[in-house]
Protein backbone atom coordinates (compact mmCIF):
# COMPACT_ATOMS: atom_id res chain seq x y z
CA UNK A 1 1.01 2.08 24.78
CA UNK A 2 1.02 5.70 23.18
CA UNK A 3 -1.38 5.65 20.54
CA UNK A 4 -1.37 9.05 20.05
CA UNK A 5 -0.64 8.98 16.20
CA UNK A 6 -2.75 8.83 12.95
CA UNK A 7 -1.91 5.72 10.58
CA UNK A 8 -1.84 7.33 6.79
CA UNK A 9 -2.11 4.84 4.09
CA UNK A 10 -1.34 5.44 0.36
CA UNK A 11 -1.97 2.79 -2.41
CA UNK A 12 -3.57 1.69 -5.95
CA UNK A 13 -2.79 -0.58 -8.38
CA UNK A 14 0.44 -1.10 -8.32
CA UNK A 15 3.13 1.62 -10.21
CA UNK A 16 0.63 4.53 -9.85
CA UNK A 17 2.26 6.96 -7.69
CA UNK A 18 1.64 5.11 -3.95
CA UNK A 19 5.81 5.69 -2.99
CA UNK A 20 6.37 8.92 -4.54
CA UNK A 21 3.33 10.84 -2.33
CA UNK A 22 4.72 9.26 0.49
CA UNK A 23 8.16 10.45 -0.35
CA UNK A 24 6.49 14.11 -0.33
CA UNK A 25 4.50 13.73 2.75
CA UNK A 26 7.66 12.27 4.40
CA UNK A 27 9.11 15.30 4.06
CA UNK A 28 6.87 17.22 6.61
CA UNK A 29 7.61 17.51 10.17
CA UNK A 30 4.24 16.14 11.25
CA UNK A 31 4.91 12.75 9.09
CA UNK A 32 6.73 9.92 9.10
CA UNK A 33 7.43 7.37 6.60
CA UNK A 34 7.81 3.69 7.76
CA UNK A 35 11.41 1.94 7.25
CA UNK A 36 10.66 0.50 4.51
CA UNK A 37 8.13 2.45 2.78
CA UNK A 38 6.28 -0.57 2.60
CA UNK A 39 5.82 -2.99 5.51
CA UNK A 40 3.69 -5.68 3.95
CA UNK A 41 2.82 -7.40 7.15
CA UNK A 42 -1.22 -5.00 6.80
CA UNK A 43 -1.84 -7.01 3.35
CA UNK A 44 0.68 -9.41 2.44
CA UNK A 45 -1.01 -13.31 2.53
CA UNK A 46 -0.69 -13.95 6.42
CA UNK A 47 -0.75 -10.85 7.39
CA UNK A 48 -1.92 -9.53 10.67
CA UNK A 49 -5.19 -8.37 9.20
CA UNK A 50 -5.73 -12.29 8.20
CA UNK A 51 -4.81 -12.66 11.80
CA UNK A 52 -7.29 -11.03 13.34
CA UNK A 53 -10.05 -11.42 11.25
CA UNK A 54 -9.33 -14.68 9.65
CA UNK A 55 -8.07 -15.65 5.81
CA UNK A 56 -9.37 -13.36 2.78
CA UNK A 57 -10.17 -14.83 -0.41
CA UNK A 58 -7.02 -16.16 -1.97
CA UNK A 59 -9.02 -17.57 -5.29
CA UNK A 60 -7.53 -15.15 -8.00
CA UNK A 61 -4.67 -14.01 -6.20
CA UNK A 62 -1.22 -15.28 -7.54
CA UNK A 63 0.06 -17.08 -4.63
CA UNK A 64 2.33 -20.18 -4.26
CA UNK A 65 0.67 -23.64 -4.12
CA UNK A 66 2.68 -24.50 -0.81
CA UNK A 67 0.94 -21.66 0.51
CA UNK A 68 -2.48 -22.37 -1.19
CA UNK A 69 -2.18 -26.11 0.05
CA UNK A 70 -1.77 -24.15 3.60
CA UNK A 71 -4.40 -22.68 3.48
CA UNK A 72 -6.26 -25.59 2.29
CA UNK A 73 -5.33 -27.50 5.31
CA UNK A 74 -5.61 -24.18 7.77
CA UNK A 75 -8.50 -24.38 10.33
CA UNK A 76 -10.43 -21.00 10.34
CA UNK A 77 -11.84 -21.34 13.39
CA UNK A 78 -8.67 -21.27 14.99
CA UNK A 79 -6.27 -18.70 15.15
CA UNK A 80 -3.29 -20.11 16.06
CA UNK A 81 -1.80 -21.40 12.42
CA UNK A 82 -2.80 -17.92 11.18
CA UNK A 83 -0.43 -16.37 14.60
CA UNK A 84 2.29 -18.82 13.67
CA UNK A 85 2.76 -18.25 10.06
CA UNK A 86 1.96 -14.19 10.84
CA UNK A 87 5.07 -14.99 13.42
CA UNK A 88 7.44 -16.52 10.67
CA UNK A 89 7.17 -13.92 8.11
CA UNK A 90 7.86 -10.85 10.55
CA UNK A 91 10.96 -12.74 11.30
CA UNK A 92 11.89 -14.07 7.90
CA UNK A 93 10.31 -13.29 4.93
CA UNK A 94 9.70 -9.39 5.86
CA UNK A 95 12.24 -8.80 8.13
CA UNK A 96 14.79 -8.57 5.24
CA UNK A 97 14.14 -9.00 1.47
CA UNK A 98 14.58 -7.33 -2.08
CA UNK A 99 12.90 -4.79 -3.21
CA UNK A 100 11.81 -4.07 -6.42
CA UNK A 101 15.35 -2.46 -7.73
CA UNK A 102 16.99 -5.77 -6.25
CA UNK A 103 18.09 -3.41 -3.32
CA UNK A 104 17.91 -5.13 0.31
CA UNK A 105 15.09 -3.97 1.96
CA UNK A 106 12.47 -5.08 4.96
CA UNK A 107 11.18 -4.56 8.63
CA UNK A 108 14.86 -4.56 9.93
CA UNK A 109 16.15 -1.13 8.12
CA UNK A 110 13.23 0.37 10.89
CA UNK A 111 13.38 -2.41 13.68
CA UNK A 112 15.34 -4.49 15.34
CA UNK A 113 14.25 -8.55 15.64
CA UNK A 114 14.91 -8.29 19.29
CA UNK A 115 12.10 -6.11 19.81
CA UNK A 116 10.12 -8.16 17.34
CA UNK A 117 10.46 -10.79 19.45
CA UNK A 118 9.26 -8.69 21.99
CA UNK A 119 6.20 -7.56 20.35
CA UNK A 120 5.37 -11.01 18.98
CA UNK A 121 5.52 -12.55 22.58
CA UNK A 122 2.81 -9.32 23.57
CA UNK A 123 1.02 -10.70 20.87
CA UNK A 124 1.25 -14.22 21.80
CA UNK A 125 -0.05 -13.59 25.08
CA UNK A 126 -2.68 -11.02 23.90
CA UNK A 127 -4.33 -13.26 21.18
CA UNK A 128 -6.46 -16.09 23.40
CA UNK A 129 -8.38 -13.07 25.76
CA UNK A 130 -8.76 -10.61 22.34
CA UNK A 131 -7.21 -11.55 19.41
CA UNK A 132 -8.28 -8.12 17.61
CA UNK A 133 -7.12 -5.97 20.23
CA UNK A 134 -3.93 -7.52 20.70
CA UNK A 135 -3.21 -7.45 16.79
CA UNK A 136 -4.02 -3.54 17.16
CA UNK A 137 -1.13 -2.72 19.83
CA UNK A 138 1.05 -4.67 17.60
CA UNK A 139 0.64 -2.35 15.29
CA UNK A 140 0.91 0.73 17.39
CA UNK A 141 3.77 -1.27 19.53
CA UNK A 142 5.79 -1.19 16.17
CA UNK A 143 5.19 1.62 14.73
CA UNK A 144 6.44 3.25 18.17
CA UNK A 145 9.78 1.32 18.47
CA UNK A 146 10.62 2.55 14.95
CA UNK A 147 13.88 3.72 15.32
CA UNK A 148 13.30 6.73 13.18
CA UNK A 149 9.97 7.80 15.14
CA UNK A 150 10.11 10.56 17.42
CA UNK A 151 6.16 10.91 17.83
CA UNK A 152 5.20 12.24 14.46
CA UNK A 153 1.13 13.12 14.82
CA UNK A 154 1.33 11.00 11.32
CA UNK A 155 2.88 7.77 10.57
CA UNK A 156 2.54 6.35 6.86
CA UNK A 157 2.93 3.18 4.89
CA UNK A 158 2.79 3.22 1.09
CA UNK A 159 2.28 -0.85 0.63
CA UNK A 160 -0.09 -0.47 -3.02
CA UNK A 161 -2.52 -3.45 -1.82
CA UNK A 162 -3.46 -0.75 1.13
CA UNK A 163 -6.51 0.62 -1.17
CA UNK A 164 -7.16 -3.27 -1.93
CA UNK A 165 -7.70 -4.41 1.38
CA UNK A 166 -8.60 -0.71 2.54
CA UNK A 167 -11.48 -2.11 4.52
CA UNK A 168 -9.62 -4.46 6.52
CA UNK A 169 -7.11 -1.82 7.92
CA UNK A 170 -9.96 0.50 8.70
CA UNK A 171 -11.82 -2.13 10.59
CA UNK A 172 -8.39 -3.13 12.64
CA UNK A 173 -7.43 1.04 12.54
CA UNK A 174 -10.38 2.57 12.83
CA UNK A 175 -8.31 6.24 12.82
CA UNK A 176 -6.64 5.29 9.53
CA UNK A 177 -6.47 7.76 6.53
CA UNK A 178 -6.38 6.25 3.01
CA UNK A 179 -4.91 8.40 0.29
CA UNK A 180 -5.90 6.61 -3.15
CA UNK A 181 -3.35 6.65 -5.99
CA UNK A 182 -4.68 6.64 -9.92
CA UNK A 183 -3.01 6.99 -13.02
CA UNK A 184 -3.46 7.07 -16.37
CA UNK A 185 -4.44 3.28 -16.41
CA UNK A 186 -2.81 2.29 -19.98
CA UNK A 187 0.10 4.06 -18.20
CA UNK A 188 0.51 2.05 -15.44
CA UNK A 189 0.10 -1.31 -17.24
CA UNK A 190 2.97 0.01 -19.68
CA UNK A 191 5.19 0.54 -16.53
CA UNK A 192 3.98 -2.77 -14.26
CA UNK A 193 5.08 -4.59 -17.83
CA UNK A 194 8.48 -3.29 -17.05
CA UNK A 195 8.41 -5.07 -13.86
CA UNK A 196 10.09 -8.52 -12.80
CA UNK A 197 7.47 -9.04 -10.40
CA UNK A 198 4.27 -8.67 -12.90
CA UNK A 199 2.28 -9.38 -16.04
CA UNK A 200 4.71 -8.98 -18.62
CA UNK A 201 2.68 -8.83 -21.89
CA UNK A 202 -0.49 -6.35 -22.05
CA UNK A 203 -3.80 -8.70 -22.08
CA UNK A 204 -2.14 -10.84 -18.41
CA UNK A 205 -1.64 -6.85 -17.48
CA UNK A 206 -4.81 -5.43 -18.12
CA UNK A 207 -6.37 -8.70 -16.63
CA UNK A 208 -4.29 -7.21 -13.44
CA UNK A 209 -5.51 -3.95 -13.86
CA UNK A 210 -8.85 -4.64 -13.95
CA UNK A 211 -8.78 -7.37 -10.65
CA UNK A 212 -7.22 -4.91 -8.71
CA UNK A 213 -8.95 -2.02 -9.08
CA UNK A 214 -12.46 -3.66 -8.70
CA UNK A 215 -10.95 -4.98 -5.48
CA UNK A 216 -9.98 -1.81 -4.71
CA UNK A 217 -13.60 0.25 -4.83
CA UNK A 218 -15.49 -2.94 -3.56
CA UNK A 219 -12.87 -2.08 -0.38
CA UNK A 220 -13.37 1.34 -0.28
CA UNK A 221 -16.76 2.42 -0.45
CA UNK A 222 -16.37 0.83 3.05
CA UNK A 223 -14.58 3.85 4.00
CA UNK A 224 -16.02 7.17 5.54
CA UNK A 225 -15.55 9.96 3.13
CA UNK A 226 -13.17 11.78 5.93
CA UNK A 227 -10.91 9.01 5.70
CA UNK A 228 -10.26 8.71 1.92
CA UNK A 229 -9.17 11.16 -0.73
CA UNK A 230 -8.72 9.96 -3.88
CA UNK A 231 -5.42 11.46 -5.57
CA UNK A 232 -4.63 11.57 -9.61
CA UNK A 233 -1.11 11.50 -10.20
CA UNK A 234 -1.04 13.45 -13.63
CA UNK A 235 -3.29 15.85 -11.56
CA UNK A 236 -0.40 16.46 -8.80
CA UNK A 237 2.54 16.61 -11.64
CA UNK A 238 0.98 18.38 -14.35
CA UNK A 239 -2.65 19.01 -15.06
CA UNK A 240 -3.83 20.61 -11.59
CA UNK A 241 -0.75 20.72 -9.34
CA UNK A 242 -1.05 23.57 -6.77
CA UNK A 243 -5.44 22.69 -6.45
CA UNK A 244 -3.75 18.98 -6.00
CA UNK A 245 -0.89 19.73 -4.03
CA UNK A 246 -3.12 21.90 -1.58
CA UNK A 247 -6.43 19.73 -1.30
CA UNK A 248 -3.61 17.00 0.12
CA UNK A 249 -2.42 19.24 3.08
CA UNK A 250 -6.62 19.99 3.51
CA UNK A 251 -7.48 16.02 3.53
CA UNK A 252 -4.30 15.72 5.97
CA UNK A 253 -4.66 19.01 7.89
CA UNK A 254 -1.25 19.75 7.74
CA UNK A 255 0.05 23.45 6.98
CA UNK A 256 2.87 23.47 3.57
CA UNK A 257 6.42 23.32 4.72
CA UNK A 258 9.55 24.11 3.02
CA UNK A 259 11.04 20.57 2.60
CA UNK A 260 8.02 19.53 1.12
CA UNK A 261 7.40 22.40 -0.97
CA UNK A 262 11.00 21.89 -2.18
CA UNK A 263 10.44 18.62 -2.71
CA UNK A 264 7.36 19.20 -5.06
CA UNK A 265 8.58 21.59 -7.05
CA UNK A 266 11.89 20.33 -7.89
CA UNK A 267 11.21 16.41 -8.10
CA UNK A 268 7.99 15.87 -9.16
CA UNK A 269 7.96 17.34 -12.65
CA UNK A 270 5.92 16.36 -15.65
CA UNK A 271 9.32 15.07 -17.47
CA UNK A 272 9.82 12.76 -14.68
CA UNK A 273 6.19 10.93 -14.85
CA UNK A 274 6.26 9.28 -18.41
CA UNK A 275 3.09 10.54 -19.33
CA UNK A 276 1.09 8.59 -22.06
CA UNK A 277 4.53 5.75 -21.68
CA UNK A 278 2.18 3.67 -23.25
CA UNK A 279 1.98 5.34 -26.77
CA UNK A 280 5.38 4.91 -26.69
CA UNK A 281 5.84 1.21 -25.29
CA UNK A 282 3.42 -0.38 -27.44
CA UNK A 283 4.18 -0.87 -31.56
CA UNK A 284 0.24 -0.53 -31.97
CA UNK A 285 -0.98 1.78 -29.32
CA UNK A 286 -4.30 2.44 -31.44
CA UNK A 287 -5.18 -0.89 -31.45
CA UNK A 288 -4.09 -1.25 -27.18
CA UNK A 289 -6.43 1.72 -26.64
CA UNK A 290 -9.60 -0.03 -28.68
CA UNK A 291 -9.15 -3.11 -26.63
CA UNK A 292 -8.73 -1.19 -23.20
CA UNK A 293 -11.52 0.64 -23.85
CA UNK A 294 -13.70 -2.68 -24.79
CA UNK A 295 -13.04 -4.04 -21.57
CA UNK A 296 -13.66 -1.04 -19.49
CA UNK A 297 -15.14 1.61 -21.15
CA UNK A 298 -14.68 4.53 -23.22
CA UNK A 299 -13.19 7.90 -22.23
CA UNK A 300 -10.57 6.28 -19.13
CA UNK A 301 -7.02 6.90 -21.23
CA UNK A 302 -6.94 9.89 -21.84
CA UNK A 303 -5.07 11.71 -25.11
């Protein structure tokens, strides 16, 4: 199994920038994006992280009671339900799906099931002599029968919950890079808001805010400071772009390129960010900034 390349994760809370740095960095010749930009099978409930190290906390997470009843009845000393459901979902659930826009998306715009099945049955046969190692090469095993990978030193997943569970990938990925996405906070509950998939008023938002991104630096202070760089996105677009821009190829050690260059200065512009959104998306953005800052402190939402 050629293990040659370095898994690159990007992530935050959730609409703060995880897709768009990988859509830069994609455009280098020494990195490739996955197909879809976000797999979901590193941090999704079930996923091969839970495999191999057993079930995370599920308390506060939104999940669906028939999968919080299966849980419930899962044994944790036994891997097998966890390899079975793990099984389902790359087959179903991940394999093809919606994204965000409504657009069809999943595992099979990058893979083919056949060699799923393939991979799964490695897996399989892998898990009873060492269940860790064997969910490793199915990681590597995919991310090598990518159709669009032709041995990239770099291969990259932008899934947000990466930062979240940050400490889980390292431990099964010990090579892994994490590059940590923040915005404007206030920001990026005005945008999630937006969403079909979130909160949809601000207090059920900031509640979401706040979860995840505790969750986030309990996860990565696990990390060795090589391995993370912590990214601003109103840094990269307007504040500090070209310190921002080249402290990314540093943390990466990748020389700029033309495609990406071109990429960065014609698509990621300050008009294109929505910066302070939320001044605009709330009727009483005074009064949202006095309650942010009562929950987490003065001096995080900027002008």
């Amino acid at each position: 199994m050629n293990n040659s390349f370095s898994p690159v994760f990007s992530g935050g809370t959730g609409r703060s920038g995880t897709t768009i740095v990988g859509k830069l960095l994609g455009r280098h010749s020494k990195i490739k994006c996955g197909k879809p930009y976000e797999i979901k099978f590193l941090t999704d409930i079930f996923s091969l992280t839970d495999l191999a190290f057993g079930m995370r906390d599920f308390s506060s997470q939104e999940i669906s009671k028939k999968s919080r009843l299966y849980l419930h009845l899962m044994p944790l000393s036994k891997y097998e339900p966890r390899l079975k459901k793990f099984s389902g979902k790359m087959l179903n659930e991940w394999y093809e799906r919606k994204n965000r826009l409504d657009n069809n998306s999943g595992l099979h715009l990058g893979i083919s099931k056949k060699k799923i099945r393939v991979l799964l049955g490695e897996l399989h046969e892998g898990a009873s002599q060492d269940l860790e190692g064997a969910c490793r090469q199915f990681f590597y095993g995919f991310v090598n029968a990518q159709r669009q990978y032709s041995g990239e030193p770099n291969w990259m997943d932008t899934s947000p919950p990466n930062i979240m569970y940050a400490s889980s990938i390292y431990r099964l990925l010990p090579d892994a890079k994490f590059i940590q996405m923040q915005r404007n906070p206030l920001d990026t509950i005005a945008s999630v808001i937006r969403e079909p998939w979130g909160p949809n008023n601000f207090d059920s938002a900031l509640t979401w805010w706040l979860r995840r991104t505790s969750i986030a630096e309990t996860s990565m202070v696990q990390i060795p400071e090589g391995q993370k760089f912590v990214l601003k996105l109103e840094d990269l677009v307007i504040h500090d772009r070209e310190n921002s821009y080249a402290k990314l190829l540093d943390f990466l050690h990748i020389e700029d390129e033309e495609m990406m260059r071109n990429f960065f200065d014609n698509e990621m512009l300050a008009e294109k960010l929505h910066a302070n959104r939320w001044r605009r998306d709330f009727s009483n953005p005074d009064e949202i900034m006095k309650r942010f800052d009562q929950a987490v402190g003065v001096g995080l939402t900027g002008k």
